[in-house]
Protein backbone atom coordinates (compact mmCIF):
# COMPACT_ATOMS: atom_id res chain seq x y z
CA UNK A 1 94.59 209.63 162.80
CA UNK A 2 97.69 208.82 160.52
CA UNK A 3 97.45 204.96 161.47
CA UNK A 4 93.76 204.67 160.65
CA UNK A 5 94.54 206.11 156.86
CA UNK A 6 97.43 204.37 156.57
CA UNK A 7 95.91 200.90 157.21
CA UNK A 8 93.31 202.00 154.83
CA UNK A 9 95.83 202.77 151.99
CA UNK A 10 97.63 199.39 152.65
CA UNK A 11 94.14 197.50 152.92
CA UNK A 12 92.89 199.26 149.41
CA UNK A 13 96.90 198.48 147.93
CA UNK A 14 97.22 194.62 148.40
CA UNK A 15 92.74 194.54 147.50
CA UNK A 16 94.25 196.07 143.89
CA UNK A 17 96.95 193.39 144.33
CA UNK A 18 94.56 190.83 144.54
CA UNK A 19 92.88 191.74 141.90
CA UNK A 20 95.24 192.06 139.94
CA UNK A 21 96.56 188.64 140.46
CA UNK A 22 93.31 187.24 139.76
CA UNK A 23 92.49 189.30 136.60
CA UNK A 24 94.43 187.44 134.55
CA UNK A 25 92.59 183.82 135.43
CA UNK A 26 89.28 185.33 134.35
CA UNK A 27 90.57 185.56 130.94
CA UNK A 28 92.10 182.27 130.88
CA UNK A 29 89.84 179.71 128.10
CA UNK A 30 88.15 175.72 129.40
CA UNK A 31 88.91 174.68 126.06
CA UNK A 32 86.60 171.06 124.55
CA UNK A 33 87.33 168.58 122.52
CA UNK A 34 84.27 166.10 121.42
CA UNK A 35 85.86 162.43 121.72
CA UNK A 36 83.05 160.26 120.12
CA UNK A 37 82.52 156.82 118.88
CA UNK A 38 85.46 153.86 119.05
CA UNK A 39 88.66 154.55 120.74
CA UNK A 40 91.62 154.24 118.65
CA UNK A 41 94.65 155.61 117.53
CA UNK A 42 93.27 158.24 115.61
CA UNK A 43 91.43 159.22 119.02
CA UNK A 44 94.46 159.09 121.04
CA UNK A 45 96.28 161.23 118.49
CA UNK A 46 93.41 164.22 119.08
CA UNK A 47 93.43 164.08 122.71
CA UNK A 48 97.39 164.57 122.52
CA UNK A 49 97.33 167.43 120.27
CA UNK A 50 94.74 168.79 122.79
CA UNK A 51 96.35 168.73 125.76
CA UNK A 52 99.13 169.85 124.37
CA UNK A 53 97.30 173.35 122.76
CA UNK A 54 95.74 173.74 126.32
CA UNK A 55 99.26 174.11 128.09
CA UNK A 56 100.56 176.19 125.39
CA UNK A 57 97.50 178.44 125.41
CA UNK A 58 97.57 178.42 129.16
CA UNK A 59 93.70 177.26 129.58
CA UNK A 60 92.17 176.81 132.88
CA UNK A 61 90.77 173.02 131.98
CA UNK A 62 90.49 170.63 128.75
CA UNK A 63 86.82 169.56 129.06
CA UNK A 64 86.63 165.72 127.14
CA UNK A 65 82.79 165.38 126.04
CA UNK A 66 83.13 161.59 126.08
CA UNK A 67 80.27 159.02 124.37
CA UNK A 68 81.98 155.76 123.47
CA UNK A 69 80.79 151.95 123.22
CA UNK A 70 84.96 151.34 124.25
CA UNK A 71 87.91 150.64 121.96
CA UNK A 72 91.51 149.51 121.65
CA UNK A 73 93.76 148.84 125.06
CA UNK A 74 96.25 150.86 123.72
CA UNK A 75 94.89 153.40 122.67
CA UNK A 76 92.63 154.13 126.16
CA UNK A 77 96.19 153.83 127.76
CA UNK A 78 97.67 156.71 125.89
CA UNK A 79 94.99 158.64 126.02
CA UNK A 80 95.40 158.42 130.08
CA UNK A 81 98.92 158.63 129.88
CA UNK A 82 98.73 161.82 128.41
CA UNK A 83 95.91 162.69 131.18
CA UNK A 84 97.84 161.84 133.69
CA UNK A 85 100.92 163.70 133.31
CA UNK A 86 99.07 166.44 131.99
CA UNK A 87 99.55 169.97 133.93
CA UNK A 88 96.41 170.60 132.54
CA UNK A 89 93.49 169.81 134.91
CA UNK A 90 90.96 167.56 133.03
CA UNK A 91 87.10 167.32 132.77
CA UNK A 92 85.75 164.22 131.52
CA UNK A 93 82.09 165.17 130.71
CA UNK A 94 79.68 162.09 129.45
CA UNK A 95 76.92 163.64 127.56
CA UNK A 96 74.81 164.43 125.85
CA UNK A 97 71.71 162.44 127.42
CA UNK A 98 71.84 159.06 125.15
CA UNK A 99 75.80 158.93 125.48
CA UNK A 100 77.82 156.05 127.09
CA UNK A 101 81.45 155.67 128.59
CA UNK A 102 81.30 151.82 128.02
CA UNK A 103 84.50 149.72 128.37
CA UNK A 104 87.60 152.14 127.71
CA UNK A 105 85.05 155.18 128.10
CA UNK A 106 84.90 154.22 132.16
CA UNK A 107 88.94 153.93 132.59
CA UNK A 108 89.12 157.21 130.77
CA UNK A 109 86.07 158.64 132.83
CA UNK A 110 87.90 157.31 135.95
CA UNK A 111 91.09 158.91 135.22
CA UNK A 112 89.91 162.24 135.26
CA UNK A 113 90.97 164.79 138.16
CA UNK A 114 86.58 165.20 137.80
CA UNK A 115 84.29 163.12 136.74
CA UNK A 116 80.78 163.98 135.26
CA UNK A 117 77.63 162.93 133.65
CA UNK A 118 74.94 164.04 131.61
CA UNK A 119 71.25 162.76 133.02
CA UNK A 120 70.31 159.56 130.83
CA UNK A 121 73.83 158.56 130.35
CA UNK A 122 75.83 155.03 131.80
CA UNK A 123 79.00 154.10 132.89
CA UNK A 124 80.77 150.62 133.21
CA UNK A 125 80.90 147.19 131.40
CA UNK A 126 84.65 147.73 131.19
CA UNK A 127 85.53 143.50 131.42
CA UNK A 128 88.14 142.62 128.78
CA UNK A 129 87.27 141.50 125.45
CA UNK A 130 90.04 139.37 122.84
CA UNK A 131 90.00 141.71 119.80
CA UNK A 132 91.91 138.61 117.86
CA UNK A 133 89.46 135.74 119.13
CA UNK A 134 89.02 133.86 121.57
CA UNK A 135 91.58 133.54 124.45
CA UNK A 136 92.45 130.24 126.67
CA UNK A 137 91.32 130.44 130.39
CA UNK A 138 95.01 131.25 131.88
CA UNK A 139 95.49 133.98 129.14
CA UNK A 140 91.72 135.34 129.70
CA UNK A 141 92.34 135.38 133.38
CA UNK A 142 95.79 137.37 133.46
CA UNK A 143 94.19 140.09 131.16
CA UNK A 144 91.40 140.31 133.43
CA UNK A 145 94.13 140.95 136.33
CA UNK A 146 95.89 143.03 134.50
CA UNK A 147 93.04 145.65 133.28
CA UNK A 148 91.42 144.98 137.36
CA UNK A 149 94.82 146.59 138.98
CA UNK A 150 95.04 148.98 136.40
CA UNK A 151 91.19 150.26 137.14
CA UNK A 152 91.83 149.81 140.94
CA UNK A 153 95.08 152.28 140.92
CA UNK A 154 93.29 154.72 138.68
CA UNK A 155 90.32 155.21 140.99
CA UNK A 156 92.77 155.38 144.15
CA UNK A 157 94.50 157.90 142.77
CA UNK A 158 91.45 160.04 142.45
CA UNK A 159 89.48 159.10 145.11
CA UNK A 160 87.09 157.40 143.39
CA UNK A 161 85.07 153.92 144.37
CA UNK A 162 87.66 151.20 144.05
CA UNK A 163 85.16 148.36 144.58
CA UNK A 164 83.05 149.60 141.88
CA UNK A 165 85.85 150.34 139.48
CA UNK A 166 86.87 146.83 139.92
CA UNK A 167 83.64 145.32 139.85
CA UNK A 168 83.09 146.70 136.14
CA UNK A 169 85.98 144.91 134.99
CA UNK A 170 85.48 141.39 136.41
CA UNK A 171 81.90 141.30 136.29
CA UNK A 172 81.07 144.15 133.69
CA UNK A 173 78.63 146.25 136.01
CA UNK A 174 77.35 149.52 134.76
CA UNK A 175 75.69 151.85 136.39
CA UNK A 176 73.34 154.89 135.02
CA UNK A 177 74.44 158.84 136.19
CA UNK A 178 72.53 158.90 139.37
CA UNK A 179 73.81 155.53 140.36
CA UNK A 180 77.22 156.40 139.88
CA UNK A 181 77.07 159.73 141.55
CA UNK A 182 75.84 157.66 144.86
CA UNK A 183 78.19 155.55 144.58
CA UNK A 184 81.15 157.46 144.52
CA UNK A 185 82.53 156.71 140.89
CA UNK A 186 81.80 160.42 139.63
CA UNK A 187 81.94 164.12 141.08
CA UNK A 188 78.59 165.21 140.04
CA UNK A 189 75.27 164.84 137.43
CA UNK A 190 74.81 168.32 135.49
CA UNK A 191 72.21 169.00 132.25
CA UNK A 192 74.66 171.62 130.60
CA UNK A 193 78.34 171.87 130.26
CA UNK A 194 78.03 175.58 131.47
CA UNK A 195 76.55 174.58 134.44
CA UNK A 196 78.86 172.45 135.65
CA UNK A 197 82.03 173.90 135.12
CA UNK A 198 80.16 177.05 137.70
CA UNK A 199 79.86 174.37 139.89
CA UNK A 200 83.61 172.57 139.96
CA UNK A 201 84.82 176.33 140.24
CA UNK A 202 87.19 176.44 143.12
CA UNK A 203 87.80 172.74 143.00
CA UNK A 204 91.26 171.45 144.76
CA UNK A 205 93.04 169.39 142.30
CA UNK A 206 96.43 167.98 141.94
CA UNK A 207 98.62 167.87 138.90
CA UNK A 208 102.02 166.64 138.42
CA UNK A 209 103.80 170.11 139.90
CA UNK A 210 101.09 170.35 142.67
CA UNK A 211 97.86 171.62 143.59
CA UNK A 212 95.54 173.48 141.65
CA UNK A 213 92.28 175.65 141.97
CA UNK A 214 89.95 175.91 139.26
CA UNK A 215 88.76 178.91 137.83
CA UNK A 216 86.39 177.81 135.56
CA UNK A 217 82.91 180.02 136.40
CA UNK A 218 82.72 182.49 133.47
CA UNK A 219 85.45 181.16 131.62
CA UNK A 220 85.68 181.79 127.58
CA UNK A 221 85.02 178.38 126.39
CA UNK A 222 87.58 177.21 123.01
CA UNK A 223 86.19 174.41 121.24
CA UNK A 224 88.85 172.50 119.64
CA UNK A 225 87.70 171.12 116.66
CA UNK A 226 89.70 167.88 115.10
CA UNK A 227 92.13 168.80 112.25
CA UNK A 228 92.11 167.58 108.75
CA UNK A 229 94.73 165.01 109.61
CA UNK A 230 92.69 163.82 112.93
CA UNK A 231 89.59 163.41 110.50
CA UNK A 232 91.49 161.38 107.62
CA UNK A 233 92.69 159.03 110.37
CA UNK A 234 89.23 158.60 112.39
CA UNK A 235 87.32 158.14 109.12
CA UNK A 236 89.85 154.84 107.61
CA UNK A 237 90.31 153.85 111.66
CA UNK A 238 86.78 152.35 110.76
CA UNK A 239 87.26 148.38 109.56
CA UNK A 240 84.30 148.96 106.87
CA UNK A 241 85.76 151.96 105.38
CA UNK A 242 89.06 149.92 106.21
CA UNK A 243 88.29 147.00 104.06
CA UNK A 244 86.69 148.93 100.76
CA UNK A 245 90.39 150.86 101.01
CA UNK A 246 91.65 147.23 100.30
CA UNK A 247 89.36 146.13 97.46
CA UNK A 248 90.17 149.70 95.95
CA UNK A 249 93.58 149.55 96.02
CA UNK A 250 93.46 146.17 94.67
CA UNK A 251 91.55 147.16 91.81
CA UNK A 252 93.67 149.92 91.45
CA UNK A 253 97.24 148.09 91.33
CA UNK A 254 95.49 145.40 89.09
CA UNK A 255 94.37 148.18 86.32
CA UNK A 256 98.34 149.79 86.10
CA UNK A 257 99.76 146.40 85.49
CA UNK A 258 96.68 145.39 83.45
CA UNK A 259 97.38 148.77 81.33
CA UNK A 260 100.90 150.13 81.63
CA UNK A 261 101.42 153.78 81.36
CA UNK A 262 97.45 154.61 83.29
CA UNK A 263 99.37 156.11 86.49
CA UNK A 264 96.37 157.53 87.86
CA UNK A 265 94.86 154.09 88.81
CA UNK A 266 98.37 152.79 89.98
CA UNK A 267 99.01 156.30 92.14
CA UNK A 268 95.12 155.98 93.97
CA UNK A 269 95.80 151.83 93.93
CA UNK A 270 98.98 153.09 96.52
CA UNK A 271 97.37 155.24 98.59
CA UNK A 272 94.15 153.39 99.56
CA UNK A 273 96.47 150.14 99.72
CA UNK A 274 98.62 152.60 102.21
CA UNK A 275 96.03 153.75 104.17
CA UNK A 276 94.24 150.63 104.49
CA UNK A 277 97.10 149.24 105.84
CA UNK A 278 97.60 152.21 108.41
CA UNK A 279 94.15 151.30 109.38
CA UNK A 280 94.82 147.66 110.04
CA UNK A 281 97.99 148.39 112.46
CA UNK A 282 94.94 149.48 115.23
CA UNK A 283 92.34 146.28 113.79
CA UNK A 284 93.17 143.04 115.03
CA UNK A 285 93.59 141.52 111.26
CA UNK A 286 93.32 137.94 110.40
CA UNK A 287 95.71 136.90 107.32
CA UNK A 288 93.88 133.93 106.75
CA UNK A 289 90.94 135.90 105.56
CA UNK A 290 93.38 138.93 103.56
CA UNK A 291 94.76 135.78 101.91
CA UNK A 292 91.38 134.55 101.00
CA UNK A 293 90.39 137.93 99.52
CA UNK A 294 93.69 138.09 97.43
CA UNK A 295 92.77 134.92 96.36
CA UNK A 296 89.15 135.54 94.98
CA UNK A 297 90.90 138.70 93.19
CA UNK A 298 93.23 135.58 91.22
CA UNK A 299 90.40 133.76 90.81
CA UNK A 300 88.06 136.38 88.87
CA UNK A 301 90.96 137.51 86.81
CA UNK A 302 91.54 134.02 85.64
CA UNK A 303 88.13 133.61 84.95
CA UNK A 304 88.57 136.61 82.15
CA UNK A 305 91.52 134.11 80.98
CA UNK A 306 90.66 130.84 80.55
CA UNK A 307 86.56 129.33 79.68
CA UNK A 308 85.85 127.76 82.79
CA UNK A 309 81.76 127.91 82.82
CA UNK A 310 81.47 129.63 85.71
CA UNK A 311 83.48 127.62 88.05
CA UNK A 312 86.24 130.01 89.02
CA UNK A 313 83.83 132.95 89.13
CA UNK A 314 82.08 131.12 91.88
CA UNK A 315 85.41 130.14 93.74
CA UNK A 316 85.87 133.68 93.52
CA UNK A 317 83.04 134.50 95.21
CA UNK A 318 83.33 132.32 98.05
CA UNK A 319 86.68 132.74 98.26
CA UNK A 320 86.12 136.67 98.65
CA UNK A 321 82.92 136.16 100.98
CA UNK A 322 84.85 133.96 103.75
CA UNK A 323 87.65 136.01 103.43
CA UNK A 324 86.45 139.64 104.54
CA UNK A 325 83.85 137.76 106.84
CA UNK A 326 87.28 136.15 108.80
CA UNK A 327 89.50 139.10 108.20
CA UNK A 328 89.01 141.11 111.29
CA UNK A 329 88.50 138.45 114.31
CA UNK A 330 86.87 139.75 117.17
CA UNK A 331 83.44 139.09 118.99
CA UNK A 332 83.25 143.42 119.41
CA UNK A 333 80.36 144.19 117.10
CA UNK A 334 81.29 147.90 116.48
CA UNK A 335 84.74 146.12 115.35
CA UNK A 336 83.51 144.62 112.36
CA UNK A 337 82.93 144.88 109.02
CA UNK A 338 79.78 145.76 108.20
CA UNK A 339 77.99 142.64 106.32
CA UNK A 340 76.01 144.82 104.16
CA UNK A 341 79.32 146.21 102.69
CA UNK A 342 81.00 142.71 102.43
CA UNK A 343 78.08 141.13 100.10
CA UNK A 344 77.97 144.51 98.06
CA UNK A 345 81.74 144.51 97.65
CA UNK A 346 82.00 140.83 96.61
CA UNK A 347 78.95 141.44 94.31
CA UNK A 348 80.74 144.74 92.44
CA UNK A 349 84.26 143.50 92.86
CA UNK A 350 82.78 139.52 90.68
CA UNK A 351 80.63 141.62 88.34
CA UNK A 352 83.56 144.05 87.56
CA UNK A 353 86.29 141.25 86.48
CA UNK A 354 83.71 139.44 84.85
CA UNK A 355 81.86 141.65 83.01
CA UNK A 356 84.06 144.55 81.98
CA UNK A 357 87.31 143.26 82.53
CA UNK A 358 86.35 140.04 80.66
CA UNK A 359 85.35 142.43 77.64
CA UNK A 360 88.21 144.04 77.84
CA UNK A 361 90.21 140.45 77.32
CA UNK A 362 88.15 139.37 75.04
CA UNK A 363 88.71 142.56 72.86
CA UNK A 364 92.38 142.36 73.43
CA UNK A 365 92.59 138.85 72.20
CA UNK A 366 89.85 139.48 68.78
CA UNK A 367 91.15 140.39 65.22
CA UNK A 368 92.16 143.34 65.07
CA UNK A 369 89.78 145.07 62.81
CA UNK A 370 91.80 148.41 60.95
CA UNK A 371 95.56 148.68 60.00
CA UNK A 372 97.22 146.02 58.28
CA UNK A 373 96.91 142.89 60.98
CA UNK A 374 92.98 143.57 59.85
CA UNK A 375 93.30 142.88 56.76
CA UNK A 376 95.16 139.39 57.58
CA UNK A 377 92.40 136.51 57.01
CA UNK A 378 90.06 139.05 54.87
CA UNK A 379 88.11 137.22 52.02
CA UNK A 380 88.16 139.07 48.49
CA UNK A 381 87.70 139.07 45.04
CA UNK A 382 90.42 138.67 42.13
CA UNK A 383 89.34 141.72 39.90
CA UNK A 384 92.21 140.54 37.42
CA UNK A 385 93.45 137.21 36.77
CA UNK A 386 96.09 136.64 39.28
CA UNK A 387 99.44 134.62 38.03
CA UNK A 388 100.98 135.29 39.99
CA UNK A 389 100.29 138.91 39.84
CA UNK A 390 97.06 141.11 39.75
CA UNK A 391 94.17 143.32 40.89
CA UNK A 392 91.65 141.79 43.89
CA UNK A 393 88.94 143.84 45.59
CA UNK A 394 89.33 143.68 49.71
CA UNK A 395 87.82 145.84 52.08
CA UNK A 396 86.21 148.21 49.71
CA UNK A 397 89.72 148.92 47.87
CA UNK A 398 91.75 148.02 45.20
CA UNK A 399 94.78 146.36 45.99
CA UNK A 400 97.65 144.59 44.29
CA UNK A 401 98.21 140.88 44.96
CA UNK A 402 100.02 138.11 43.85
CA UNK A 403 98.65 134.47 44.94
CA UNK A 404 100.72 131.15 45.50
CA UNK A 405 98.78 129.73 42.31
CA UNK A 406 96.67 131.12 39.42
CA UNK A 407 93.49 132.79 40.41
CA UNK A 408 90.55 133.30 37.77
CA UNK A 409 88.55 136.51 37.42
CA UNK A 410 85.61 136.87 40.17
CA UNK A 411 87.52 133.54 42.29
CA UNK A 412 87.50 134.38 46.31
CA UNK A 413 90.99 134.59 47.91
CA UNK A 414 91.99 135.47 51.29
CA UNK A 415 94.82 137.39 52.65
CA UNK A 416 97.53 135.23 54.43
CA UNK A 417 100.22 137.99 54.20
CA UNK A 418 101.08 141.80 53.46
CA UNK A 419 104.43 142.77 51.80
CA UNK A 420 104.73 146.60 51.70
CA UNK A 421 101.26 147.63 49.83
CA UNK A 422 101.47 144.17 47.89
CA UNK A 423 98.60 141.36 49.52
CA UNK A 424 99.99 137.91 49.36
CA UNK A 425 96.79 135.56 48.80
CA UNK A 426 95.86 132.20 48.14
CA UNK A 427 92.62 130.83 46.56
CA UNK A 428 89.82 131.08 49.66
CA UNK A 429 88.00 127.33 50.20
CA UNK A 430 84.71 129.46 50.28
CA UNK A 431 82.73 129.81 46.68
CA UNK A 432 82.13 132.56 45.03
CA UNK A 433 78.95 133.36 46.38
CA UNK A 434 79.44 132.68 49.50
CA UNK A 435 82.67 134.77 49.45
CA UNK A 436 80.91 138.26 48.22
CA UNK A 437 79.03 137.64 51.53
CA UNK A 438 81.75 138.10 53.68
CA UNK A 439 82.85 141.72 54.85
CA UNK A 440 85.29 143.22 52.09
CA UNK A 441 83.47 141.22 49.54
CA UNK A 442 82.02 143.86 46.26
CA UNK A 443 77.97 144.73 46.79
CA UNK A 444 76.10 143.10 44.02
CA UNK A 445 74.96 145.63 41.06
């Protein structure tokens, strides 16, 4: 009668121990991160921080919701770098329906320890492309090898459809959700991200120490949401946002020398110059065309110098045009510079050294108009008979003058210099008449 109880009391013991051992993965978070749009550094930078918060914070599984057209070599390399030596398990989830892992999306997709896809999404098209132009046959061909093994290993190592993987790099294949599900390039096709991660829970799979299970049905989901610093860097990572950056800090620089002692214009002239710059390590960056585009700038400021009818405004112009059009060389659409922006830039950045800088010039370089320098050149009237000394009437005030030769009551003189409050004048060539005309002449009555 004792065994029966005691097998009892040892069954209900190591049930609590069970339990108890398992308690603690129920409360362990899937944490998300959104990657979205082109992958760069600024993308690689967020899934790094991720992965790293999930192992600190223990979490069962970093979920990637992936939608991406593709992006730089390097940066889809890190990213699965990090992946890969990750003791974090990870989820690469394309969705929402619409999304795409296109070029670098599919290595990334491919390196996942699972693989899923949102109905209405595609996979693939993952050949090569130059981002700095056009590459000779023997060059195109070893990048093509290079990015084929690279696939190949990737979807050995998780069991995924080598042929396929390769395929998408040599002959840029894609294939839609369902396709790739049949074909062995994904683990499954689910609607919602709750949803699938009941379905993956108790999945087998192996991380750099070993084996793992996933507990992911009913686990607390953490979205991780990109920091301040990860936005900043996706935002300029774009080449449009990349290339107005340039023009301001250009415009910015050209005001504090322009002006000395501004400082604001020269400190925000730095910093977009600085993080345009940042932005162009990741954008394949033509000098040809940044040298074109410094030398339109040149060209509109000398047009505020010298009369040239036009003629260096439009070098300016074309200068600036072929410039931004050349300065990032690539065939990748979602790599360029929108044209929109380059014809608005060139058309504010011409109108803004010709217009207002050139009135600015032009002011700098007229007769001064108050102090004494304004009074230099003034036409007046002798009020007293001037030899040398006398009275004459400039500007609305009396003044005291003395003139080179004598000078006759109501004659017109001009001021050629000023000696303390004392006018030095000379007889003007103007008559009389036409004299009390000019500004600082007497009003008649």
């Amino acid at each position: 009668m004792r065994r029966p109880l005691l097998a009892a009391a040892l069954g209900a013991l190591f049930a609590l121990t069970a339990a108890a051992a398992q308690a603690p993965e129920t409360t362990r978070p899937v944490q998300v991160v959104r990657l979205e749009g082109v992958i760069t550094a600024s993308a690689a930078q967020l899934v790094s921080t991720s992965l790293e918060r999930a192992q600190r914070e223990r979490a069962v599984a970093l979920v990637i919701e992936l939608d991406t057209p593709g992006g730089l070599d390097i940066s889809m390399r890190a990213i699965i770098k990090e992946m890969m030596s990750s003791e974090v398990p990870t989820v690469v989830y394309v969705s929402p329906s619409g999304a795409r892992a296109a070029s670098a999306g599919a290595f990334i997709t491919l390196a996942a320890h699972v693989a899923a896809m949102a109905p209405g999404t595609n996979i693939g098209a993952a050949h090569p492309v130059a981002m700095g132009g056009e590459m000779d046959k023997e060059m195109a061909l070893k990048v093509t090898n290079d990015a084929a093994a690279y696939i190949r290993s990737l979807a050995e190592k998780r069991g995924r459809n080598v042929k396929w993987a390769e395929d998408a790099v040599r002959k840029s294949v894609s294939a839609t959700e369902n396709e790739a599900l049949r074909l062995g390039v994904i683990d499954l096709v689910s609607g919602r991200l709750e949803d699938l991660l009941a379905r993956i829970d108790g999945r087998k799979v192996a991380v750099p120490s070993g084996p793992v299970i996933l507990r992911t049905k009913g686990a607390p989901l953490v979205r991780i949401e990109p920091s301040l610093r990860d936005r900043v860097l996706q935002v300029i990572s774009d080449p449009t946002i990349a290339y107005i950056l340039l023009l301001l800090g250009l415009a910015g620089l050209y005001f504090e020398f322009s002006t000395p002692g501004a400082i604001l214009p020269g400190i925000l002239g730095g910093i977009c110059l600085i993080l345009a710059f940042y932005a162009f390590q990741t954008l394949p960056i033509n000098y040809a065309g940044l040298l074109l585009i410094l030398l339109g700038v040149i060209l509109f400021i000398a047009e505020t110098m010298v009369i040239s009818h036009g003629i260096l405004t439009l070098g300016g112009i074309a200068s600036m045009l072929l410039g931004s059009i050349m300065l990032i060389d690539t065939p990748v659409p979602y790599m360029r510079i929108s044209i929109s922006a380059i014809l608005g830039a060139t058309a504010a950045t011409a109108a803004f050294f010709v217009l207002l800088v050139g009135a600015a010039v032009r002011a700098q370089r007229g007769r001064p108009q108050t102090g004494k320098e304004g009074l230099l050149g003034t036409v007046g009237v002798a009020r007293t008979r001037l030899s040398p000394g006398g009275l004459v009437f400039v500007q609305g005030a009396i003044w005291s003058a003395e003139a080179s030769e004598a000078v006759e009551v109501g004659e017109a003189v001009q001021v050629v210099a000023i000696d303390g409050l004392k006018l030095k004048v000379e007889k003007a060539k103007a008559e009389p008449a036409a004299a009390a005309a000019r500004p600082g002449a007497p009003a008649a009555g």
